[in-house]
Protein backbone atom coordinates (compact mmCIF):
# COMPACT_ATOMS: atom_id res chain seq x y z
CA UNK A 1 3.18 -15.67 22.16
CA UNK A 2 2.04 -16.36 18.86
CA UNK A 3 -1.06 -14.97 18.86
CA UNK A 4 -0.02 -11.57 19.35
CA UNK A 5 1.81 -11.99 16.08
CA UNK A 6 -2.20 -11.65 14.45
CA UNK A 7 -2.13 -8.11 16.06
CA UNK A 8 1.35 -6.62 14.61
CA UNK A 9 0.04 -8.21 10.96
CA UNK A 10 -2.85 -6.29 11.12
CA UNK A 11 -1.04 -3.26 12.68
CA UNK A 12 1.62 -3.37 9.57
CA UNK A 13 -1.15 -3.67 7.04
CA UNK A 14 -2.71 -0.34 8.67
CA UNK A 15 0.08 1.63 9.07
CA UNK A 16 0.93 0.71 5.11
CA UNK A 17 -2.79 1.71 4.06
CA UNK A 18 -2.47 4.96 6.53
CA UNK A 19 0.53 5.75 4.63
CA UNK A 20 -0.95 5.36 1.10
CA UNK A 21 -3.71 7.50 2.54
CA UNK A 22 -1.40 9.76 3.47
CA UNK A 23 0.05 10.10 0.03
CA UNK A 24 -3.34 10.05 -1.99
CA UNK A 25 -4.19 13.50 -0.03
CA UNK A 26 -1.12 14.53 -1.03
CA UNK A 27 -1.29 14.11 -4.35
CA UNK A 28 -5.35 15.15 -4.78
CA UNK A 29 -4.10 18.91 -3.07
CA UNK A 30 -1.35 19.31 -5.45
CA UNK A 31 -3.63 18.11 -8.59
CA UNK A 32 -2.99 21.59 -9.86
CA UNK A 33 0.77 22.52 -9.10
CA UNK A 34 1.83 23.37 -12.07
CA UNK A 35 5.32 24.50 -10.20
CA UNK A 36 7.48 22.63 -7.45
CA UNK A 37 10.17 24.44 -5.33
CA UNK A 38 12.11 22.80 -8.13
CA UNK A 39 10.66 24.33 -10.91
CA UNK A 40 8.98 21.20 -12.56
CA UNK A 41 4.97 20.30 -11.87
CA UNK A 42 4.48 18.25 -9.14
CA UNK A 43 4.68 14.33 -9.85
CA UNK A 44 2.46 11.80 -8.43
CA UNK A 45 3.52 9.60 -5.69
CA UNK A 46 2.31 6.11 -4.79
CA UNK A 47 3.32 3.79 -2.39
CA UNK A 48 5.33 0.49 -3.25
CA UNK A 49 4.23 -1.97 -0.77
CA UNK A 50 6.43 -5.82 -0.08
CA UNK A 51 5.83 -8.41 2.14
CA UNK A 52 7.73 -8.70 5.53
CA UNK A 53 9.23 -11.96 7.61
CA UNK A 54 7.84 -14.59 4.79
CA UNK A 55 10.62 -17.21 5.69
CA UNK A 56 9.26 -17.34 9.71
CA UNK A 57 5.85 -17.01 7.76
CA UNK A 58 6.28 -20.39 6.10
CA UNK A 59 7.75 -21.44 9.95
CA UNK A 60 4.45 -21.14 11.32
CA UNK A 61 2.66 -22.56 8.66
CA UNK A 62 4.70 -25.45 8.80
CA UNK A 63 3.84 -25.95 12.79
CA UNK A 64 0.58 -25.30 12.13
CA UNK A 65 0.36 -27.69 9.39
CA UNK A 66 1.97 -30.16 10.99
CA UNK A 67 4.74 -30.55 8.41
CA UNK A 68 7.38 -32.25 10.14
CA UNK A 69 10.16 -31.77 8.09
CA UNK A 70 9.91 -28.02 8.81
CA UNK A 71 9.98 -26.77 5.54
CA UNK A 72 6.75 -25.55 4.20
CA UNK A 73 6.32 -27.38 0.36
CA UNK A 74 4.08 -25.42 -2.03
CA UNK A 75 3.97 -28.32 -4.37
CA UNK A 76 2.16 -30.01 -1.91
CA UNK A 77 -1.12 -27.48 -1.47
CA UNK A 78 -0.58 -26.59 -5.14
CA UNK A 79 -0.35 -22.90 -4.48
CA UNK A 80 2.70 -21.12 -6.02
CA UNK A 81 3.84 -18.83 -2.89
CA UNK A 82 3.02 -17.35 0.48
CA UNK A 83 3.54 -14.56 1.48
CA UNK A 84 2.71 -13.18 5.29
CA UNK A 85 4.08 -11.64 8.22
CA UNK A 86 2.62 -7.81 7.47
CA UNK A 87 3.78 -5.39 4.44
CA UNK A 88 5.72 -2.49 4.63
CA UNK A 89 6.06 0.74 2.25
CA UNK A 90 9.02 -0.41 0.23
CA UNK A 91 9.58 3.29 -1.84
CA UNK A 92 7.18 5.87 -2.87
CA UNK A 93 7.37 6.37 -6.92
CA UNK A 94 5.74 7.27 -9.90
CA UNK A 95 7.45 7.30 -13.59
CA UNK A 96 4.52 8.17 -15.50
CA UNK A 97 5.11 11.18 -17.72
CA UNK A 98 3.16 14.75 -17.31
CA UNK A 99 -0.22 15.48 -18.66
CA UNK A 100 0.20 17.95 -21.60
CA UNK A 101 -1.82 20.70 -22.24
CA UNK A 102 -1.74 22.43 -25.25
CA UNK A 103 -1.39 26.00 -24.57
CA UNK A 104 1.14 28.12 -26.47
CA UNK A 105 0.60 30.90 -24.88
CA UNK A 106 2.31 30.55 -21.92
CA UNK A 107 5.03 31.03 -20.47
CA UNK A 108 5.80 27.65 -19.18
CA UNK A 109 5.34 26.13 -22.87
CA UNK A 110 7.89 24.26 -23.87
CA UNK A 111 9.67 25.93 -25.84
CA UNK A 112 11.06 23.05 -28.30
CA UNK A 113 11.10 19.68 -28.91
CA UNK A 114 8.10 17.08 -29.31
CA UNK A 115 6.00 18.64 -26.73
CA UNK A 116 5.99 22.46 -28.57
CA UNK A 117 3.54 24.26 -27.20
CA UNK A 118 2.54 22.63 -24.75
CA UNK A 119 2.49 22.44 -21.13
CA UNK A 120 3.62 19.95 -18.34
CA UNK A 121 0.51 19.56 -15.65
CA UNK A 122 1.23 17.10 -12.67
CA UNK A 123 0.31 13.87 -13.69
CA UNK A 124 -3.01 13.30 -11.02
CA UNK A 125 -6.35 11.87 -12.11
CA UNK A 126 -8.34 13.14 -9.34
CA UNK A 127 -11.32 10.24 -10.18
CA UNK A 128 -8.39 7.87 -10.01
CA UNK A 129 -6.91 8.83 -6.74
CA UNK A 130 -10.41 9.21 -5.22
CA UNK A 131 -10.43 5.07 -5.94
CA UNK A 132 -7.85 4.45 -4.44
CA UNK A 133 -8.76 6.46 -1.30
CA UNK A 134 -11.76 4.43 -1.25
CA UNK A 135 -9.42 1.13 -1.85
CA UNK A 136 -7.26 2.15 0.78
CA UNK A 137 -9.68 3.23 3.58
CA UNK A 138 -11.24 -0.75 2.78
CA UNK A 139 -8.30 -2.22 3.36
CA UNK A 140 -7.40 -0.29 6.70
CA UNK A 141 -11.17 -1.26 7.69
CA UNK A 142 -10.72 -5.01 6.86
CA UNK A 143 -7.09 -4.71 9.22
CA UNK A 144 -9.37 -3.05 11.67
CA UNK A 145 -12.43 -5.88 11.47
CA UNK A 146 -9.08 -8.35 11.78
CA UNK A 147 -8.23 -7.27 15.12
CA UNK A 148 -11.33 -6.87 16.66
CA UNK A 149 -12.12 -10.44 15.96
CA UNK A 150 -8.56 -11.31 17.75
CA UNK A 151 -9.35 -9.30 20.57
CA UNK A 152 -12.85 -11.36 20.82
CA UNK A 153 -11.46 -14.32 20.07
CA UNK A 154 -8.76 -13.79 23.22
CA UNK A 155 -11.19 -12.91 25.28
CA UNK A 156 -13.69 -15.51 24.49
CA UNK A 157 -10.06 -17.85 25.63
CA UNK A 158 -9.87 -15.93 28.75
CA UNK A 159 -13.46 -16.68 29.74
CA UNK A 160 -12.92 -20.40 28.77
CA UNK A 161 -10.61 -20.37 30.88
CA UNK A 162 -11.82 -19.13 33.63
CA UNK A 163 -14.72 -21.42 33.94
């Protein structure tokens, strides 16, 4: 049924923002690990999110549209794409380099090179990844606010229904 298909968008677009949650708190409690099991400081992580099943997307737009040819035409709404069906975490990365800290003294300085003296910290803005907690728990609220209205929706269906 294709209403149900309302309830596994929403459901993808939670799990993906519990994940990024998930990650965030990761990265805020090692904010200060200056040394991984591998001997470098720890490196922020952030979630890559894509969009999942766009071609049966644009499938049941078309139906719903009533485009008889089947094939959903962006020209026509003047929009440039669509994309729908739910996300998913593509990969987890982040290339941004180290915060250094100037501090010769230690014993983690490096030793040479342009960064003499100085000392790789884990590259987490705590203010920043507090945001995007905050960004994150709003979008796992709107998912939530998405299927409640479903459910009420069905069951305002059923009672029609009924009577």
């Amino acid at each position: 049924m294709k209403f149900f298909s309302t309830f596994d968008t929403a459901a993808s677009g939670m799990r993906a923002e519990q994940f990024r949650m998930d990650l965030i708190s990761e990265n805020i409690a090692n904010a200060h690990t200056a040394k991984t099991a591998d001997g470098t400081p720890y490196r922020r992580k952030m979630a890559i999110a894509t969009a999942e099943n766009k071609a049966q997307f644009d499938s049941e737009f078309s139906a719903a549209s009533f485009d008889v040819s089947g094939e959903f035409d962006n020209s026509k709404s003047g929009t440039a794409a669509f994309n729908g069906g739910g996300v998913s975490v593509a990969s987890v990365a982040d290339n941004s380099d180290y915060n250094w800290v100037y501090d010769p003294t230690n014993p983690n300085a490096a030793q040479e090179g342009e960064h003499k003296g100085y000392v790789a910290m884990p590259n987490v803005n705590i203010i920043s990844e507090m945001t995007s907690m905050m960004q994150a728990t709003r979008s796992y609220e709107a998912n939530a606010t998405l299927v409640e209205s479903a459910k009420a929706m069905a069951m305002k269906a059923l009672e029609i229904g009924r009577g």
